[in-house]
C-alpha atoms as a PDB file:
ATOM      1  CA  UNK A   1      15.160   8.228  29.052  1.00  0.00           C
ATOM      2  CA  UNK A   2      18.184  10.735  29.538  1.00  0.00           C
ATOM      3  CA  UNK A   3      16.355  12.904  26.880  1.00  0.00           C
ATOM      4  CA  UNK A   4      12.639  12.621  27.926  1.00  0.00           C
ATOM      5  CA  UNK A   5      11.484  11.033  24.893  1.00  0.00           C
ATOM      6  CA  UNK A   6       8.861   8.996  27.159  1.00  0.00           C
ATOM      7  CA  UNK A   7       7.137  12.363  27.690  1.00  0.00           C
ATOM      8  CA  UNK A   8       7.355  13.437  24.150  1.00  0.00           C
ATOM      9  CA  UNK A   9       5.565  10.189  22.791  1.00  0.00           C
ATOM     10  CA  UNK A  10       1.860  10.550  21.489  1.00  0.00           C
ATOM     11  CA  UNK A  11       1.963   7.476  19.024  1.00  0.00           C
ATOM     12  CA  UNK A  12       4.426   5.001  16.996  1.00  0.00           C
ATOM     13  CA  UNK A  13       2.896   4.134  13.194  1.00  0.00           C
ATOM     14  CA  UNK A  14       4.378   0.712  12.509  1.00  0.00           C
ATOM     15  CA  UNK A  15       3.179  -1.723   9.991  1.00  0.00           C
ATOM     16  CA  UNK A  16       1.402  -5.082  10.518  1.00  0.00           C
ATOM     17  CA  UNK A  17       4.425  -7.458  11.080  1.00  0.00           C
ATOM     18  CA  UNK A  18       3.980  -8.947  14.333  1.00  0.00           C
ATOM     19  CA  UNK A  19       7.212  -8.438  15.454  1.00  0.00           C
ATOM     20  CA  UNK A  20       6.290  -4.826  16.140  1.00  0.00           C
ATOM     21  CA  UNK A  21       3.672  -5.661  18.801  1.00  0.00           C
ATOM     22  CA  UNK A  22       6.345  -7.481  20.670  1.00  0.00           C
ATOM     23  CA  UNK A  23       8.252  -4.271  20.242  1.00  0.00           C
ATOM     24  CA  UNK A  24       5.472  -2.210  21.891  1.00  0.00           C
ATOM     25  CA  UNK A  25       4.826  -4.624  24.703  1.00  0.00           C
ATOM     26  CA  UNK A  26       8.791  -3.794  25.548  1.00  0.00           C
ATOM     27  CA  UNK A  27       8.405  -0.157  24.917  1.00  0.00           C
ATOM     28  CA  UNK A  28       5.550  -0.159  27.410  1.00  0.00           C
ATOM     29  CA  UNK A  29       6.820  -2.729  29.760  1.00  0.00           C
ATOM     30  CA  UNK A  30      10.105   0.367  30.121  1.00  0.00           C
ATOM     31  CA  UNK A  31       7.813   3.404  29.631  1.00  0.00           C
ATOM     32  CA  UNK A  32       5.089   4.033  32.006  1.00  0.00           C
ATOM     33  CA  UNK A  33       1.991   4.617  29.634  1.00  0.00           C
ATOM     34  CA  UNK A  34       1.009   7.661  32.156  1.00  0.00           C
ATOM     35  CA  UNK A  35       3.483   9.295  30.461  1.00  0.00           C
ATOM     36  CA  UNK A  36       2.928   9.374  27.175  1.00  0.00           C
ATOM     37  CA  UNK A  37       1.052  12.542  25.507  1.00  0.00           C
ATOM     38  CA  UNK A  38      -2.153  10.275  25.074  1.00  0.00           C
ATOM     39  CA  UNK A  39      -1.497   7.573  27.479  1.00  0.00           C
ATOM     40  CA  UNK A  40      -1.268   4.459  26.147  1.00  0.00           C
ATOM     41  CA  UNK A  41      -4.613   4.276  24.416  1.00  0.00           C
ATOM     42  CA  UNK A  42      -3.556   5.356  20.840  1.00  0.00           C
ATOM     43  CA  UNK A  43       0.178   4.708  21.156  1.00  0.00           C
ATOM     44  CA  UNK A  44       0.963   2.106  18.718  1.00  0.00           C
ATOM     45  CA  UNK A  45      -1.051   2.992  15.354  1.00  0.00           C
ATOM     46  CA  UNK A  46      -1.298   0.903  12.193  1.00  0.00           C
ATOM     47  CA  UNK A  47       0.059   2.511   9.489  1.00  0.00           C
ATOM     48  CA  UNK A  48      -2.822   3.091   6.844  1.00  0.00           C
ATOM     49  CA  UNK A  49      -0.468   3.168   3.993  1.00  0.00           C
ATOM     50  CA  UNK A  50       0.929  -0.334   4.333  1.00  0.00           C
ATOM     51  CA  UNK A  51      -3.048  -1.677   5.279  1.00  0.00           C
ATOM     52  CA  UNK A  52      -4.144  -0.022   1.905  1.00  0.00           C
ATOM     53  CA  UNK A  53      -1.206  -1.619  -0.345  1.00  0.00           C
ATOM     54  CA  UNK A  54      -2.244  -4.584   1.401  1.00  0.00           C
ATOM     55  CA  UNK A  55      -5.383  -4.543  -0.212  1.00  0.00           C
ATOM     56  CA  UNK A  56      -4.851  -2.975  -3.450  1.00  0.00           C
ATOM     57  CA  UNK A  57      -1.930  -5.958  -4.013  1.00  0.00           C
ATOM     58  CA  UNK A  58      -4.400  -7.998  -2.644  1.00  0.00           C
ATOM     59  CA  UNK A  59      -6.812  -7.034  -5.635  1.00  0.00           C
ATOM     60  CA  UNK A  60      -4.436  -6.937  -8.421  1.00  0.00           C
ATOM     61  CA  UNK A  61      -3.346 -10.631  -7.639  1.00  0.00           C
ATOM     62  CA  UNK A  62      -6.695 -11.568  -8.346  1.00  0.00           C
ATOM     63  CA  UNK A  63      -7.439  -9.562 -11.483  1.00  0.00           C
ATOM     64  CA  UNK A  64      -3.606 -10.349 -12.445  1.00  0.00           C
ATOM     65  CA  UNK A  65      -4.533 -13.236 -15.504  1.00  0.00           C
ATOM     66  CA  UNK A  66      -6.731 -10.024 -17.146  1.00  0.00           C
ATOM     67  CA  UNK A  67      -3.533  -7.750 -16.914  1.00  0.00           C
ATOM     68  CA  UNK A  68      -1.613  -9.499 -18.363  1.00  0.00           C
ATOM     69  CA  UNK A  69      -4.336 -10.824 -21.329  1.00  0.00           C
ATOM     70  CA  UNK A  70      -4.506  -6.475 -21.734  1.00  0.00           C
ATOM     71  CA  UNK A  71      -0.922  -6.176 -21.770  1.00  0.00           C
ATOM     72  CA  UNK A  72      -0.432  -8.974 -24.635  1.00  0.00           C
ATOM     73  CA  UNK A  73      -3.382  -7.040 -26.231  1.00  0.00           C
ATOM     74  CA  UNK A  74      -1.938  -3.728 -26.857  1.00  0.00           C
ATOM     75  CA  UNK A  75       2.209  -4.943 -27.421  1.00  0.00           C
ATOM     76  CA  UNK A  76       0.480  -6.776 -30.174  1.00  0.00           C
ATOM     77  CA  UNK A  77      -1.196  -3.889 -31.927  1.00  0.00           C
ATOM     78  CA  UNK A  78       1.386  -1.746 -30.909  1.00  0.00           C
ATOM     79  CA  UNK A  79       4.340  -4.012 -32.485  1.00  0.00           C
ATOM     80  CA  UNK A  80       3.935  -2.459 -35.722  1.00  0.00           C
ATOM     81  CA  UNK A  81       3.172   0.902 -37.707  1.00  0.00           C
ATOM     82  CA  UNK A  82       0.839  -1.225 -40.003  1.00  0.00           C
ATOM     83  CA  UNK A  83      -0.964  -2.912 -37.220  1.00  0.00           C
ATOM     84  CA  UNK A  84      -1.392   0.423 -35.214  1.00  0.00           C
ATOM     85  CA  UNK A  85      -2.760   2.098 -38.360  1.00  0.00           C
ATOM     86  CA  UNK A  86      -4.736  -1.292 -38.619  1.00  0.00           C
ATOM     87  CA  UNK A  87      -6.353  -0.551 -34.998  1.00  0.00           C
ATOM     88  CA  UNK A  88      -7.066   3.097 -35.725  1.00  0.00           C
ATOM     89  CA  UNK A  89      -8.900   2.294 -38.603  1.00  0.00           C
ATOM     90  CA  UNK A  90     -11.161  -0.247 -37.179  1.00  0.00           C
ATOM     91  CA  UNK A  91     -11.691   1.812 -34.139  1.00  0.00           C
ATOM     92  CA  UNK A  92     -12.913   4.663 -36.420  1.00  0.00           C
ATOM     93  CA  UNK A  93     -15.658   2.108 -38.355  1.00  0.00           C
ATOM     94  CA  UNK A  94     -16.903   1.335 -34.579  1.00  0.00           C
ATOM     95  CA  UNK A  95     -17.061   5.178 -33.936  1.00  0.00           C
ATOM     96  CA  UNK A  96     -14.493   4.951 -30.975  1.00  0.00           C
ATOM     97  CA  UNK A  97     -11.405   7.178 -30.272  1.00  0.00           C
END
């Protein structure tokens, strides 16, 4: 309070934990929203970041099995020279780079 910072505010980007909203209801409960830049209304903002990596681990976990099955694909044709050149040359009788 001694430096104004409850004048200063606009909004506070936290991630989903819930802990944080109990944080904000004691940040308000000291800090008369009138104050704030925007009053209260947009003060505590979800952080987008942490929402999207939410979803995108989300997504992987499910497509995780075929990852891995890709993975075993290519250390296996990668192992060797021989089985490398092996690949190369059947990729060039299907016409594919």
């Amino acid at each position: 309070m001694d430096w104004n910072i409850d004048r200063k505010l606009s909004t506070l980007t936290l991630d989903n934990c819930s802990t944080n909203d109990v944080m904000i209801e004691k940040i308000l409960d000291k800090i008369s929203p009138r104050s704030f830049i925007l009053t209260d209304k947009f003060f505590h903002m979800r952080c987008c970041a942490h929402i999207l990596n939410l979803i995108v681990k989300d997504g992987l976990s499910i497509i995780s099995y075929a990852i891995e099955k890709v993975r075993e694909r290519v250390h296996y044709w990668t192992a060797t020279p021989k089985r490398e050149e092996k690949f190369m040359e059947t990729c060039g009788q299907l016409n594919m780079s």
